[in-house]
PDB file of N, CA and C in Angstrom:
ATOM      1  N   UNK A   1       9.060  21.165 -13.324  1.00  0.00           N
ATOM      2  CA  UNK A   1       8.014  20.162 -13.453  1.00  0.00           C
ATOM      3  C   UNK A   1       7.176  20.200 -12.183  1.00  0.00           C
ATOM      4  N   UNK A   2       5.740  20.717 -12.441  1.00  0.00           N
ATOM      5  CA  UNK A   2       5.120  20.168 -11.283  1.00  0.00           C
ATOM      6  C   UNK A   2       4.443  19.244 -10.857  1.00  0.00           C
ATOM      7  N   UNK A   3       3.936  18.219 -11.753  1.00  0.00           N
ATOM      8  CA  UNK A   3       3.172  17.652 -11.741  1.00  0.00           C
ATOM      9  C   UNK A   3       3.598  15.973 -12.633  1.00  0.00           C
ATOM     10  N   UNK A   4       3.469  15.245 -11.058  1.00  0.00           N
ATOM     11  CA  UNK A   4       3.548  13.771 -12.042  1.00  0.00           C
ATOM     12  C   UNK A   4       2.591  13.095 -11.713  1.00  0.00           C
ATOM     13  N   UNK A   5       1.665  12.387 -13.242  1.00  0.00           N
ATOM     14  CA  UNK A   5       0.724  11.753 -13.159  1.00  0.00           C
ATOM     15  C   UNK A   5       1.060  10.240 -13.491  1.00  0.00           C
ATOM     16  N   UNK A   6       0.594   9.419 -12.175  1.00  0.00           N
ATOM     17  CA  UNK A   6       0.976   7.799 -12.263  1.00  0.00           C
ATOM     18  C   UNK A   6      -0.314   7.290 -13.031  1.00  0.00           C
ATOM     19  N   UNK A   7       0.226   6.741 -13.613  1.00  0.00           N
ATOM     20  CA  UNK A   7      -1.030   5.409 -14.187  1.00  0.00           C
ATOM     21  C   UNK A   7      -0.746   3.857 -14.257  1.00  0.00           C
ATOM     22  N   UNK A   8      -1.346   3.264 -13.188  1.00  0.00           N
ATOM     23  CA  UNK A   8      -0.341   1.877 -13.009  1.00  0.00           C
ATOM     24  C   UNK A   8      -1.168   1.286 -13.799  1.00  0.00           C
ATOM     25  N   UNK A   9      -0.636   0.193 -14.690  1.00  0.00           N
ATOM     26  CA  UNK A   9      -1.877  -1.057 -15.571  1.00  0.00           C
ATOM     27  C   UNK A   9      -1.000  -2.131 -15.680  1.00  0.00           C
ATOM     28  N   UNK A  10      -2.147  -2.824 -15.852  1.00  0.00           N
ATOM     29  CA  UNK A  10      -1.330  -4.544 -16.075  1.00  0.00           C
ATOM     30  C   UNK A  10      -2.767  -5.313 -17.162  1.00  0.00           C
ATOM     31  N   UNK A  11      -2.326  -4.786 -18.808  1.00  0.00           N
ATOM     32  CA  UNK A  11      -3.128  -5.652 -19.366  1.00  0.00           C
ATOM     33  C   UNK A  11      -4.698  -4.691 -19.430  1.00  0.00           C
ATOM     34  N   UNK A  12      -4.270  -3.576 -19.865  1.00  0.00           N
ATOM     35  CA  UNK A  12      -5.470  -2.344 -19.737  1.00  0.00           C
ATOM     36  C   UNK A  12      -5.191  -1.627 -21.095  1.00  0.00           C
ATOM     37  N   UNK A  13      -4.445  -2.031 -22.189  1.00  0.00           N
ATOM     38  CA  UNK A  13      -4.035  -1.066 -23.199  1.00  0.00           C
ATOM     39  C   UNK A  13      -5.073  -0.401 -23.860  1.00  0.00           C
ATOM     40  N   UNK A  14      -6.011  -0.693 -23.900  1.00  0.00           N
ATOM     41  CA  UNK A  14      -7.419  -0.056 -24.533  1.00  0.00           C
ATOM     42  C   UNK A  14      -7.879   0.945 -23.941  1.00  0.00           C
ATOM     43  N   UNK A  15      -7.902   1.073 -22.442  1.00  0.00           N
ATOM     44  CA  UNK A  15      -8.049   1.549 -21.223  1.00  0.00           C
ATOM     45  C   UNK A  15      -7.171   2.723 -21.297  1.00  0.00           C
ATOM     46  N   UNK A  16      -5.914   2.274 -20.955  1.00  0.00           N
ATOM     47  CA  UNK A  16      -4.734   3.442 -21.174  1.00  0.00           C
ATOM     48  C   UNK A  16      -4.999   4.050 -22.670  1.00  0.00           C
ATOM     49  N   UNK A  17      -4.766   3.537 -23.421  1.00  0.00           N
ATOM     50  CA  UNK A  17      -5.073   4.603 -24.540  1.00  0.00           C
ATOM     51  C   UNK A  17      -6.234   6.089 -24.235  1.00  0.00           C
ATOM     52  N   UNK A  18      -7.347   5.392 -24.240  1.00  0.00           N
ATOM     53  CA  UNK A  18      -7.981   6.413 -23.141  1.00  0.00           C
ATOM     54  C   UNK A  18      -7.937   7.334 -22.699  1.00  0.00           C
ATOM     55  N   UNK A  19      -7.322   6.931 -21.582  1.00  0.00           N
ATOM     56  CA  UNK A  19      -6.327   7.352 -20.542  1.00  0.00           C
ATOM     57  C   UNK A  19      -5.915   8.823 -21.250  1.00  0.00           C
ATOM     58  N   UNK A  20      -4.900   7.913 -21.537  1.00  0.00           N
ATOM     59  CA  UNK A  20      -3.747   9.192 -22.471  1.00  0.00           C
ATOM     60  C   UNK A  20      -3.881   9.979 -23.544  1.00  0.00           C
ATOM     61  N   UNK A  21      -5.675   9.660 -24.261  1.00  0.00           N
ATOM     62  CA  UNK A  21      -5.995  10.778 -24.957  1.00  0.00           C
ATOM     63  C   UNK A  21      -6.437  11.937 -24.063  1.00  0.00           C
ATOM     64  N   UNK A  22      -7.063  11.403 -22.777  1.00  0.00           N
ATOM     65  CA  UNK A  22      -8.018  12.461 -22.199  1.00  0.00           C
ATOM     66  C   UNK A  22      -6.912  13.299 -21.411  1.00  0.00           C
ATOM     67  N   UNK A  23      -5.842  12.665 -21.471  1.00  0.00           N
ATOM     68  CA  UNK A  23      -4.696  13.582 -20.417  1.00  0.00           C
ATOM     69  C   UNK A  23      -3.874  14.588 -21.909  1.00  0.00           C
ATOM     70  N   UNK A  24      -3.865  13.806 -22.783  1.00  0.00           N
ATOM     71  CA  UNK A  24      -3.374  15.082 -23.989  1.00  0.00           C
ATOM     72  C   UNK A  24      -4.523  16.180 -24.326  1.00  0.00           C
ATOM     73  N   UNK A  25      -5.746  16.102 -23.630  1.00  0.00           N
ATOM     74  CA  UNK A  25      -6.153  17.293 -24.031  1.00  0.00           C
ATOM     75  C   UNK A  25      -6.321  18.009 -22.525  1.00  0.00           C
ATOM     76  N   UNK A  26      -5.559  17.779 -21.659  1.00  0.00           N
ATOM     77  CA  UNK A  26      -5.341  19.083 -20.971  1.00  0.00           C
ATOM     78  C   UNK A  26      -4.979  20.288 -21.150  1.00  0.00           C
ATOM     79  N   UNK A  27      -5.726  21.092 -20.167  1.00  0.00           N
ATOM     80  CA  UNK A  27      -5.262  22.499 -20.090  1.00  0.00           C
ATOM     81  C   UNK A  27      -3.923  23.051 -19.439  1.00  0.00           C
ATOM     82  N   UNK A  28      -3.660  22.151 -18.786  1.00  0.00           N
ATOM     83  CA  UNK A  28      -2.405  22.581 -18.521  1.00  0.00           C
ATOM     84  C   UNK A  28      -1.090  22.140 -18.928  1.00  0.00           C
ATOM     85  N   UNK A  29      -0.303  23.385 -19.568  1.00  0.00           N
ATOM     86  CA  UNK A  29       0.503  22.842 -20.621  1.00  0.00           C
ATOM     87  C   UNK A  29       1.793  22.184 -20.398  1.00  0.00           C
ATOM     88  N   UNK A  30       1.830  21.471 -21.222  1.00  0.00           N
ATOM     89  CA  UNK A  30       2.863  20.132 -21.462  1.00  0.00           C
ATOM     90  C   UNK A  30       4.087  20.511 -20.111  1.00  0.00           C
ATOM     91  N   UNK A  31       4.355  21.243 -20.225  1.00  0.00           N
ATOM     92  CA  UNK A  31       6.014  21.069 -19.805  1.00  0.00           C
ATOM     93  C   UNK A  31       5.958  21.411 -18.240  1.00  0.00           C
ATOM     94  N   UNK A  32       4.543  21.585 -17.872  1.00  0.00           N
ATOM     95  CA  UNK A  32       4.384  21.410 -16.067  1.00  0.00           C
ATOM     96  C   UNK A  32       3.878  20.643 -15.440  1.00  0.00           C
ATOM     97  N   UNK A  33       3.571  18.993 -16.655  1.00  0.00           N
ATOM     98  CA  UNK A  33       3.340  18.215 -16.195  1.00  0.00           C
ATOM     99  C   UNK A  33       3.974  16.884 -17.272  1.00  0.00           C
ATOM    100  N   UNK A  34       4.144  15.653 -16.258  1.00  0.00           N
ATOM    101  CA  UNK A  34       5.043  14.474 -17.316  1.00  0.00           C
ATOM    102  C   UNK A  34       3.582  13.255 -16.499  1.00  0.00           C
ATOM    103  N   UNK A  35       3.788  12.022 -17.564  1.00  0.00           N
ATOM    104  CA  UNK A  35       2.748  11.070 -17.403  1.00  0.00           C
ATOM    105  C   UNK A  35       3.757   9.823 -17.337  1.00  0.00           C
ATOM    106  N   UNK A  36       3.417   9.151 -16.210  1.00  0.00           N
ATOM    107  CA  UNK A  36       4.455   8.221 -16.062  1.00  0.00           C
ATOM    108  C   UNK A  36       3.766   6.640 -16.223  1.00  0.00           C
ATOM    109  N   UNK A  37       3.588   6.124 -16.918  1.00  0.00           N
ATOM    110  CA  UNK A  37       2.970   4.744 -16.926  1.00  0.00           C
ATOM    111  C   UNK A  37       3.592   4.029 -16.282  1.00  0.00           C
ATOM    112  N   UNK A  38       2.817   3.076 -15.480  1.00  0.00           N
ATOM    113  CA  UNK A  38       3.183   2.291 -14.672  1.00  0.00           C
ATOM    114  C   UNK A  38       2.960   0.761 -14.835  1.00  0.00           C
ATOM    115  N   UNK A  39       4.150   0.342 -15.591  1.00  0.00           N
ATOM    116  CA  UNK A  39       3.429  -1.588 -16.029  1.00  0.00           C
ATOM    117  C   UNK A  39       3.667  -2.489 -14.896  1.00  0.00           C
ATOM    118  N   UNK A  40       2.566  -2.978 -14.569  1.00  0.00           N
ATOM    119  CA  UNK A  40       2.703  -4.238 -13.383  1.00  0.00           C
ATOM    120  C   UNK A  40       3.184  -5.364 -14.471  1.00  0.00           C
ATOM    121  N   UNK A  41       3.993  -5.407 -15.377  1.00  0.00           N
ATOM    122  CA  UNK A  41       4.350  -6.611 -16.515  1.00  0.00           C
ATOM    123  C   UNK A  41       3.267  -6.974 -17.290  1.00  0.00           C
ATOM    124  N   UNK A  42       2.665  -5.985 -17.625  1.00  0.00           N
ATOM    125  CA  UNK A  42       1.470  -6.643 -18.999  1.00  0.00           C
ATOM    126  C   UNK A  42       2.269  -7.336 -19.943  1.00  0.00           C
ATOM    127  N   UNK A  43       1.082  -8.146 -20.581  1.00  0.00           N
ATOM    128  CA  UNK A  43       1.012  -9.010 -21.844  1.00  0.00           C
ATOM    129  C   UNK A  43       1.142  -8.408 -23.029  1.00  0.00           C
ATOM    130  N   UNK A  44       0.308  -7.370 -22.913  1.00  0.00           N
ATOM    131  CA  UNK A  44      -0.148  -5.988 -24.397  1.00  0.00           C
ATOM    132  C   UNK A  44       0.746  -5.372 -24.676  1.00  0.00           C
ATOM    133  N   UNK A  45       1.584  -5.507 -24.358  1.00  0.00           N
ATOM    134  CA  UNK A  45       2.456  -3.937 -24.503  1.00  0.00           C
ATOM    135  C   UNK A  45       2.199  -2.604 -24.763  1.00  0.00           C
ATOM    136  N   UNK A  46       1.464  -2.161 -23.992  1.00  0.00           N
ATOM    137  CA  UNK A  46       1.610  -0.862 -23.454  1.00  0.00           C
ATOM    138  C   UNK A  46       2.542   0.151 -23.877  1.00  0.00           C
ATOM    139  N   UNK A  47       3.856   0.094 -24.118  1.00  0.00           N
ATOM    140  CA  UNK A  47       4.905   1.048 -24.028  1.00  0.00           C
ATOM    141  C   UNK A  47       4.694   1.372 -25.674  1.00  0.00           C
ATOM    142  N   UNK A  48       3.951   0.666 -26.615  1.00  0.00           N
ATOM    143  CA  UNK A  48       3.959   0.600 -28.111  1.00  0.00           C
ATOM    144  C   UNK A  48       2.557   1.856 -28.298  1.00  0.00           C
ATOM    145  N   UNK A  49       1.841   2.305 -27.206  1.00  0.00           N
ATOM    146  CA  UNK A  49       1.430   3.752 -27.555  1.00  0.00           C
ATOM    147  C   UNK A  49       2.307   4.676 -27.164  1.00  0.00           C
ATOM    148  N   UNK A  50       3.895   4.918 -26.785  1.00  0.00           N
ATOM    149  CA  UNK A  50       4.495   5.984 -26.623  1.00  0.00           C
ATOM    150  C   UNK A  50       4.492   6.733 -27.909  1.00  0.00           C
ATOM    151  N   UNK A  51       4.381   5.814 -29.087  1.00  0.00           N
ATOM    152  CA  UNK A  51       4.776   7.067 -30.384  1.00  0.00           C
ATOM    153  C   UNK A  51       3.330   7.699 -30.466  1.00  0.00           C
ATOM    154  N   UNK A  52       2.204   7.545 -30.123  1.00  0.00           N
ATOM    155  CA  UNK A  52       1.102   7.646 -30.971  1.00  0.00           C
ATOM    156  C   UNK A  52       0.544   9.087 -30.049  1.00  0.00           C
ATOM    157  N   UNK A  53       1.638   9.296 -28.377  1.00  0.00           N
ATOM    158  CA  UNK A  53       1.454  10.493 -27.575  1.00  0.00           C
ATOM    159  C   UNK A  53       2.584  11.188 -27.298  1.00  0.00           C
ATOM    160  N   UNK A  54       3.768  11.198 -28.139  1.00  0.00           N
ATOM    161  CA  UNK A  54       5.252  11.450 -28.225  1.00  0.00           C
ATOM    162  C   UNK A  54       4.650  13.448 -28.080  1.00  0.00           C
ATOM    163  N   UNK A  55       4.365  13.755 -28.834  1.00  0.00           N
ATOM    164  CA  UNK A  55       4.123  15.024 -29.274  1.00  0.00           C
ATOM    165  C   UNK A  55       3.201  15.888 -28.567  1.00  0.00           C
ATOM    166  N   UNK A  56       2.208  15.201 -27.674  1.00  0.00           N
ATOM    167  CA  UNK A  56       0.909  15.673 -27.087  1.00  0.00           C
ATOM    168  C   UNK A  56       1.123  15.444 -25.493  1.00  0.00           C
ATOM    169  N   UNK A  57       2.272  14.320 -25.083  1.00  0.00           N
ATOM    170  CA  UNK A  57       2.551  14.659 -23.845  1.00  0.00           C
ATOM    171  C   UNK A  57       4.189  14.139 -23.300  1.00  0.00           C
ATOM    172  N   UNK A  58       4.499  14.214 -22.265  1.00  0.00           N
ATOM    173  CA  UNK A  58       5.814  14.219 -21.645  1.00  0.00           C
ATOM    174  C   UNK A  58       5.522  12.994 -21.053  1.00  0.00           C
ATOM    175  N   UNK A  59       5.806  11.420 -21.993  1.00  0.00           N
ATOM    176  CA  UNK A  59       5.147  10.067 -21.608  1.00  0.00           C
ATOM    177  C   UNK A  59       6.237   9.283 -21.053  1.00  0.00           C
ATOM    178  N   UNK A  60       6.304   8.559 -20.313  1.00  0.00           N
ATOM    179  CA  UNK A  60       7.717   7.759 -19.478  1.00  0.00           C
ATOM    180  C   UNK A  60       6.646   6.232 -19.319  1.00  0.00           C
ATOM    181  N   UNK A  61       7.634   5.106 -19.467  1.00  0.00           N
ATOM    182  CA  UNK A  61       6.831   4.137 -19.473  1.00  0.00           C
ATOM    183  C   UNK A  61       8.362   3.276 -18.196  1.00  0.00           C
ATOM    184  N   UNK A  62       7.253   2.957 -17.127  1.00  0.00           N
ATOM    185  CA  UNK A  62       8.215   2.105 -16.337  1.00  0.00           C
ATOM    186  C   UNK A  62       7.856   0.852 -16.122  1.00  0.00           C
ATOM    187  N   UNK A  63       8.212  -0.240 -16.458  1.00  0.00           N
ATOM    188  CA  UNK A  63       8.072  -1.591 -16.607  1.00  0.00           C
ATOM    189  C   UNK A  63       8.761  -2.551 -15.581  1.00  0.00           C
ATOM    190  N   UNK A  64       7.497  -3.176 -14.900  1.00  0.00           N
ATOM    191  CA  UNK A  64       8.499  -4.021 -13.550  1.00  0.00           C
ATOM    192  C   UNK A  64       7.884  -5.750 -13.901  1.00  0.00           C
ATOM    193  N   UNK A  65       8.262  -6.485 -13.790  1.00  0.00           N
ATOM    194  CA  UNK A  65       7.617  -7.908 -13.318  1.00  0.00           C
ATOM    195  C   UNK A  65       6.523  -7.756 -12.752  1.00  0.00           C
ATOM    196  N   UNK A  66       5.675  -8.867 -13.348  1.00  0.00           N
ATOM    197  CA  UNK A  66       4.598  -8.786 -12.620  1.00  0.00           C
ATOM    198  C   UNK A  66       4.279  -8.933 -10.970  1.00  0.00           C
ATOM    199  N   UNK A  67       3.869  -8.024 -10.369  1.00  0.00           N
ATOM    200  CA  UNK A  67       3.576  -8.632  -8.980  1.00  0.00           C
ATOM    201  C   UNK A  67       2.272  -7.372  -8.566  1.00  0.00           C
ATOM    202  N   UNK A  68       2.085  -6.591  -8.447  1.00  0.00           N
ATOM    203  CA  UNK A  68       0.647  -5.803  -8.055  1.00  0.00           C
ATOM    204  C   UNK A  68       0.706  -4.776  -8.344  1.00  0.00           C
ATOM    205  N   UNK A  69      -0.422  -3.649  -7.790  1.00  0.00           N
ATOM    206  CA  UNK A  69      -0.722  -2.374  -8.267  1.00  0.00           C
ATOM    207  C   UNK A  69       0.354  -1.787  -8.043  1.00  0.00           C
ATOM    208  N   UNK A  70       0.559  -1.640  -6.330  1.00  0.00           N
ATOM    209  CA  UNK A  70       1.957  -0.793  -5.694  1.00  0.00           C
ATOM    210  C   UNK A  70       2.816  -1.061  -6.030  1.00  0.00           C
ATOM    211  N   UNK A  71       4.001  -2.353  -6.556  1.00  0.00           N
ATOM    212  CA  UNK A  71       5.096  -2.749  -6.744  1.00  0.00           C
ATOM    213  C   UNK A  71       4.957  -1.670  -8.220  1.00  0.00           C
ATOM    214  N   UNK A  72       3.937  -1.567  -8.952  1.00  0.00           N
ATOM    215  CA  UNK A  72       3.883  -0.366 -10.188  1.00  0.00           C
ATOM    216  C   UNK A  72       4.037   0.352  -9.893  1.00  0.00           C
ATOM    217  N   UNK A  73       3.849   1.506  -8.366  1.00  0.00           N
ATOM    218  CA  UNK A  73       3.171   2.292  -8.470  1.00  0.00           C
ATOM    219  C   UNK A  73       4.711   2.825  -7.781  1.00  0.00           C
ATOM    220  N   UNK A  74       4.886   1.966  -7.306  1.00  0.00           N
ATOM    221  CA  UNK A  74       6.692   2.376  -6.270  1.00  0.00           C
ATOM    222  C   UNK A  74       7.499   2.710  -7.436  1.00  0.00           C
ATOM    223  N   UNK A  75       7.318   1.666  -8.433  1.00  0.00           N
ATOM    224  CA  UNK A  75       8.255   2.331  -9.910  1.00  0.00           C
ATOM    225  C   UNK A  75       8.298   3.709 -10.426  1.00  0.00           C
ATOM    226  N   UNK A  76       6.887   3.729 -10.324  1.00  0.00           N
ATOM    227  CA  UNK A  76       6.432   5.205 -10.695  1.00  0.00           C
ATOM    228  C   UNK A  76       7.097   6.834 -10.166  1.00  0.00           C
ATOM    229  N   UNK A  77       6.631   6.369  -8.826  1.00  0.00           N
ATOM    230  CA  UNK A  77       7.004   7.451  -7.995  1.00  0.00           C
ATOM    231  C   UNK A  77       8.316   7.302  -8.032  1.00  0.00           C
ATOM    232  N   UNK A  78       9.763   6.358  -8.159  1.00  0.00           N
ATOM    233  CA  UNK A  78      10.843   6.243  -8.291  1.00  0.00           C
ATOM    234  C   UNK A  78      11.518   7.257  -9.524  1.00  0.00           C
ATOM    235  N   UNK A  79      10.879   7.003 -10.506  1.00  0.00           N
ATOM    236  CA  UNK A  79      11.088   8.069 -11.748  1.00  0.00           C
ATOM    237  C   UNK A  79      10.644   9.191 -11.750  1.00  0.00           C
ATOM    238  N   UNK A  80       9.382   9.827 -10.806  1.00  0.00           N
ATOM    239  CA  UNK A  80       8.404  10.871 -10.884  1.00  0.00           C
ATOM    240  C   UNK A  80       9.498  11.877 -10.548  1.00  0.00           C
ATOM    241  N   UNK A  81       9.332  12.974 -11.608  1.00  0.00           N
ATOM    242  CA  UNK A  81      10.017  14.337 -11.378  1.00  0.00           C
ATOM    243  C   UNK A  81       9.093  15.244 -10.908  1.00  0.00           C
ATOM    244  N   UNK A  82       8.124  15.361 -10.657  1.00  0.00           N
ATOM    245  CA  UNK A  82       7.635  16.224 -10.219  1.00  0.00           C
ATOM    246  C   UNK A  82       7.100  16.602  -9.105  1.00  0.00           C
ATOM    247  N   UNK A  83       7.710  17.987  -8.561  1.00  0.00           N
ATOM    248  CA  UNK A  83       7.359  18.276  -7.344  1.00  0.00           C
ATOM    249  C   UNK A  83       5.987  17.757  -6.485  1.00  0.00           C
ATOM    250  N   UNK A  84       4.711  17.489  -7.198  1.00  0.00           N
ATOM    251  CA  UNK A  84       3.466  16.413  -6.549  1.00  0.00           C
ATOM    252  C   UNK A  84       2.873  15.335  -7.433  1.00  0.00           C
ATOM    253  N   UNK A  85       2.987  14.366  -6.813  1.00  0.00           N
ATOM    254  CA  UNK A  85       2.592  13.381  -7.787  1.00  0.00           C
ATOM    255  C   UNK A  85       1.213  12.835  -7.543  1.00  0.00           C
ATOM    256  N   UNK A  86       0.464  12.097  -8.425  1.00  0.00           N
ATOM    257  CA  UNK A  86      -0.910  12.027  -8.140  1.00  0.00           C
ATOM    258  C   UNK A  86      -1.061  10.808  -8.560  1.00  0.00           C
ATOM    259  N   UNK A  87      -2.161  10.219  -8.762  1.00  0.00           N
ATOM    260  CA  UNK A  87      -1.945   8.872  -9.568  1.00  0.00           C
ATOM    261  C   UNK A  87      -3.828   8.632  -9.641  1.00  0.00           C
ATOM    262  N   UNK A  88      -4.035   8.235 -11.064  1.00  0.00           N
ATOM    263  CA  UNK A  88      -5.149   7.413 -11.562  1.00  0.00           C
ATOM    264  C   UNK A  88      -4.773   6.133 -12.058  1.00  0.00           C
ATOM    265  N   UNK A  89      -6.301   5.885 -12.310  1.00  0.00           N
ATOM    266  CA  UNK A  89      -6.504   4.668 -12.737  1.00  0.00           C
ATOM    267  C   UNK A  89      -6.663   4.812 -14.322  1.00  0.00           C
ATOM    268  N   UNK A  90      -6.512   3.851 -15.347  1.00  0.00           N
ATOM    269  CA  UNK A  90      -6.835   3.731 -16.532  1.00  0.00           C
ATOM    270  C   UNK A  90      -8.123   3.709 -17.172  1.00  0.00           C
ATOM    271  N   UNK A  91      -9.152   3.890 -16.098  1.00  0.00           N
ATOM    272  CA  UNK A  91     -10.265   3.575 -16.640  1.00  0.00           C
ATOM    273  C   UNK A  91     -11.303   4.717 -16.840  1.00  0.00           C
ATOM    274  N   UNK A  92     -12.201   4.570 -17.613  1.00  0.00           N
ATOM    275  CA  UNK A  92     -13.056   6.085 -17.772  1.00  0.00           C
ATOM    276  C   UNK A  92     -13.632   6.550 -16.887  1.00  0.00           C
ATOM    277  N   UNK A  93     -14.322   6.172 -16.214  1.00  0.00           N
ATOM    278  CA  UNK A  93     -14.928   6.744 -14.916  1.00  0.00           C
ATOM    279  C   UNK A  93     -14.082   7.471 -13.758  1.00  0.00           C
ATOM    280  N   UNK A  94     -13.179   7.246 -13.732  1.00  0.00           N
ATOM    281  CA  UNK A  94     -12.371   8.311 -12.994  1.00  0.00           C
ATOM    282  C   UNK A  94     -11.670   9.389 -13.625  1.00  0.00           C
ATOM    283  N   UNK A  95     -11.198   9.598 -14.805  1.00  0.00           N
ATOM    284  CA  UNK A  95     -10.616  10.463 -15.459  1.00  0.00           C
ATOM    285  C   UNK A  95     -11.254  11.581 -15.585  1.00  0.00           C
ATOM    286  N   UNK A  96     -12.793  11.942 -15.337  1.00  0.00           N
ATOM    287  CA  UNK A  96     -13.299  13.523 -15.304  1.00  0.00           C
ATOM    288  C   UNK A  96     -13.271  13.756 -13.844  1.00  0.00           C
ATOM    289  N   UNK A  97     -13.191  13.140 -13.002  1.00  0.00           N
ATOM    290  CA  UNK A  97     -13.180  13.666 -11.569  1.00  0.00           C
ATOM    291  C   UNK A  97     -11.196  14.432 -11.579  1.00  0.00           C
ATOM    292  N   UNK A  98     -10.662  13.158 -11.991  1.00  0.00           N
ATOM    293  CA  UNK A  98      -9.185  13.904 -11.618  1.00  0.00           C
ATOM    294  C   UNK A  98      -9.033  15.169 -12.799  1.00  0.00           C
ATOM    295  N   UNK A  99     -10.139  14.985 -14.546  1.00  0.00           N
ATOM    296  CA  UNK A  99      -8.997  16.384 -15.010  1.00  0.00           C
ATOM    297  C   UNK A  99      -9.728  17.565 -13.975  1.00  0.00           C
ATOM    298  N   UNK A 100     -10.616  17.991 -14.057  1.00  0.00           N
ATOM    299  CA  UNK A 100     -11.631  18.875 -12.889  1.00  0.00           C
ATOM    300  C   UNK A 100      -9.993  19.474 -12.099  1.00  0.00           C
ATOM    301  N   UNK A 101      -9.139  18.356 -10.849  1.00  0.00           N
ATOM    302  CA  UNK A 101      -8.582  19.054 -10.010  1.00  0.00           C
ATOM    303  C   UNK A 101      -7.189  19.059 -10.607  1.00  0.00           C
ATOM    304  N   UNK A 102      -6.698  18.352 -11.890  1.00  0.00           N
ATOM    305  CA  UNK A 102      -5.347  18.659 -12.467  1.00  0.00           C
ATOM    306  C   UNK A 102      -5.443  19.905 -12.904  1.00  0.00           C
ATOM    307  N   UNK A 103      -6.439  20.219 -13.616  1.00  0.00           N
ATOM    308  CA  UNK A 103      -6.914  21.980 -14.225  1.00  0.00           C
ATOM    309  C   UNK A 103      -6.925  22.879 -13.429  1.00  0.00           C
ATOM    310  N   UNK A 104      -7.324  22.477 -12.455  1.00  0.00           N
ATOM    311  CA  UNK A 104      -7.230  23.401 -11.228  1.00  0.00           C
ATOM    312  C   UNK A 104      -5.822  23.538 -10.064  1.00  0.00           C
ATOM    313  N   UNK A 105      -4.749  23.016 -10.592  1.00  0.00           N
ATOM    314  CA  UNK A 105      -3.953  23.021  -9.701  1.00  0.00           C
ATOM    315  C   UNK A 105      -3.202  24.662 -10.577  1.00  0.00           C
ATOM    316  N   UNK A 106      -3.475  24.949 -11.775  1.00  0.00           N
ATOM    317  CA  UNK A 106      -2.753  26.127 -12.206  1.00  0.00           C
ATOM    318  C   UNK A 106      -2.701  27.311 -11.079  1.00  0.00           C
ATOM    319  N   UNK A 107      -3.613  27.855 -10.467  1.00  0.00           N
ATOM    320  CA  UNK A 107      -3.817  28.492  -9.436  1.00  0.00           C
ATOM    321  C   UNK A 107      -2.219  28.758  -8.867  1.00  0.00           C
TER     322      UNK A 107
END
């Protein structure tokens, strides 16, 4: 595994969905990278799109009490298997800047 991608949210499920379509159509294939969601304790439940990306990516959902971004993000990296971990945000505007250098880490 090389690659773990954090996504911390709290109450973003529309967002994450998103998210996790634009990361299932990466180029780089499934099994050198895992997606680790990161719940600051949302309301939405979040973990109820694992079936709908079961097949399209390597999805881990870590769920803490609510308290902030990092207390998510420490979860994250706690489970992260992969040799570098990276971390976005759920929202659209950042997701073409990071696939650009996830695509490019094949090198």
């Amino acid at each position: 595994m090389r690659l773990s991608v954090l996504i911390p949210v709290y109450n973003r499920r529309a967002q994450l969905a998103q998210c996790l379509e634009a990361l299932a159509r990466q180029t780089l294939p499934r099994e050198e990278f895992e997606v680790i969601v990161c719940d600051d304790g949302s309301d939405d439940q979040p973990e109820t799109l694992a079936a709908d990306f079961a097949s399209a990516l390597d999805l881990k959902f870590v769920r803490r009490p609510h308290a902030n971004r990092a207390a998510a993000l420490n979860g994250g990296f706690e489970a992260a298997r992969g040799s570098t971990a990276t971390s976005t945000a759920a929202t659209p505007g950042r997701r073409r800047r990071c696939s650009a250098t996830w695509t490019g880490i094949r090198g």
